[in-house]
Protein backbone atom coordinates (compact mmCIF):
# COMPACT_ATOMS: atom_id res chain seq x y z
CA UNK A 1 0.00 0.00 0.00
CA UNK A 2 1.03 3.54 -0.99
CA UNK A 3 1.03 6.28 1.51
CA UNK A 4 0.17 9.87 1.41
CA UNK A 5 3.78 10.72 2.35
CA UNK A 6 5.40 8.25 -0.31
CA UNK A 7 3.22 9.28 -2.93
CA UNK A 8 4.00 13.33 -2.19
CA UNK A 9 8.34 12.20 -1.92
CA UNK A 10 8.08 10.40 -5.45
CA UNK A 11 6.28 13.34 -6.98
CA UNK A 12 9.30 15.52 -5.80
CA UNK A 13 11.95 12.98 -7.01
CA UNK A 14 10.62 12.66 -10.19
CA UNK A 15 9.58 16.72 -10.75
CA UNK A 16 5.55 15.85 -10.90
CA UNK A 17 3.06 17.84 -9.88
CA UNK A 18 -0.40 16.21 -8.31
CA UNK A 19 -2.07 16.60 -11.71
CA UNK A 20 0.71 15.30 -13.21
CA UNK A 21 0.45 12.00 -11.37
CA UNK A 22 -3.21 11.69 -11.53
CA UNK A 23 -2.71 11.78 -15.32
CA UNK A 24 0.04 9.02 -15.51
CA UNK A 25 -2.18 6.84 -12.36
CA UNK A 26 -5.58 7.47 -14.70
CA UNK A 27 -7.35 8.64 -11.60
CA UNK A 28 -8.98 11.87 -10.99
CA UNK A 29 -7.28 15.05 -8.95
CA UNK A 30 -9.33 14.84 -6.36
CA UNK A 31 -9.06 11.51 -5.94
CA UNK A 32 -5.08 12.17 -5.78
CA UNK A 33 -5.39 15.15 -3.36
CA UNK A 34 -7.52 12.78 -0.89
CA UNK A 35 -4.66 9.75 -1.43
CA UNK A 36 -2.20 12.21 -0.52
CA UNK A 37 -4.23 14.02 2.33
CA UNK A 38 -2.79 14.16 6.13
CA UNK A 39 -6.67 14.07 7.27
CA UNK A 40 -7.42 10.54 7.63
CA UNK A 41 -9.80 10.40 4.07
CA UNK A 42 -10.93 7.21 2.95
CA UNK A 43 -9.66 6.12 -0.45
CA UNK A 44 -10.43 2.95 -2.55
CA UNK A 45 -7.46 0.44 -2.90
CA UNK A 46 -7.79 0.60 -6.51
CA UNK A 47 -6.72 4.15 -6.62
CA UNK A 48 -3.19 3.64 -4.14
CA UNK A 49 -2.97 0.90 -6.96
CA UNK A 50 -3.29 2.61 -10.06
CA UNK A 51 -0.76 5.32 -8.46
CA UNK A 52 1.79 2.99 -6.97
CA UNK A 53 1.53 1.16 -10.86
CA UNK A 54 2.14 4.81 -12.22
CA UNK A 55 5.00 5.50 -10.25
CA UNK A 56 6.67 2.02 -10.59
CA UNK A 57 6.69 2.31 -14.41
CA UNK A 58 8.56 5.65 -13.64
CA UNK A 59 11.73 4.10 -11.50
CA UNK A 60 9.76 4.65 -8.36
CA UNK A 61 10.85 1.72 -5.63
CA UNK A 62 8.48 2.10 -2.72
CA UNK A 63 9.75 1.14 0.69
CA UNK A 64 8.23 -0.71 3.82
CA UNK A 65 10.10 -1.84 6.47
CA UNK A 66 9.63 -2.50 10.18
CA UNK A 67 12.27 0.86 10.63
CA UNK A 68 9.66 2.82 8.51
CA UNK A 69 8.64 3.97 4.98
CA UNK A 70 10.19 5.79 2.64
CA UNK A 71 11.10 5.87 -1.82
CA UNK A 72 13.69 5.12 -3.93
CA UNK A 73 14.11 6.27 -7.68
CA UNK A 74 16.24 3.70 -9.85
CA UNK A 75 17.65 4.24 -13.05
CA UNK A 76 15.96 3.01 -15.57
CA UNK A 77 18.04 0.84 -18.38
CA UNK A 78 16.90 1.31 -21.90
């Protein structure tokens, strides 16, 4: 599962604005601005899924760990 705070770091690794995301995830911006919302809002798994898909395809490694969370942007090889 993606979390408001790893979804806001890989937008600022990779330069992309929310609207930017929610264009590469498919989803719409408000549906973005409640995924990446402090306040507790309830969003569908579908929608962490299409944005943790969108970020993947982008070099985005999301982490999880018993220490905490956190991103990682790979290069990708062409």
């Amino acid at each position: 599962m993606i979390t408001a705070r790893q979804s806001r770091a890989a937008r600022a690794l990779l330069g992309w604005t929310q609207e930017t995301l929610a264009e590469q995830a498919r989803i719409s911006l408000t549906a973005m601005k409640r995924l990446e919302s402090e306040n507790g809002l309830e969003v569908y798994e579908s929608t962490r899924d299409l944005v943790r898909r969108a970020l993947q395809a982008n070099g985005i490694v999301l982490l999880n760990t018993d220490h905490g969370e956190g991103v990682l942007i790979v290069n990708k090889t062409r």
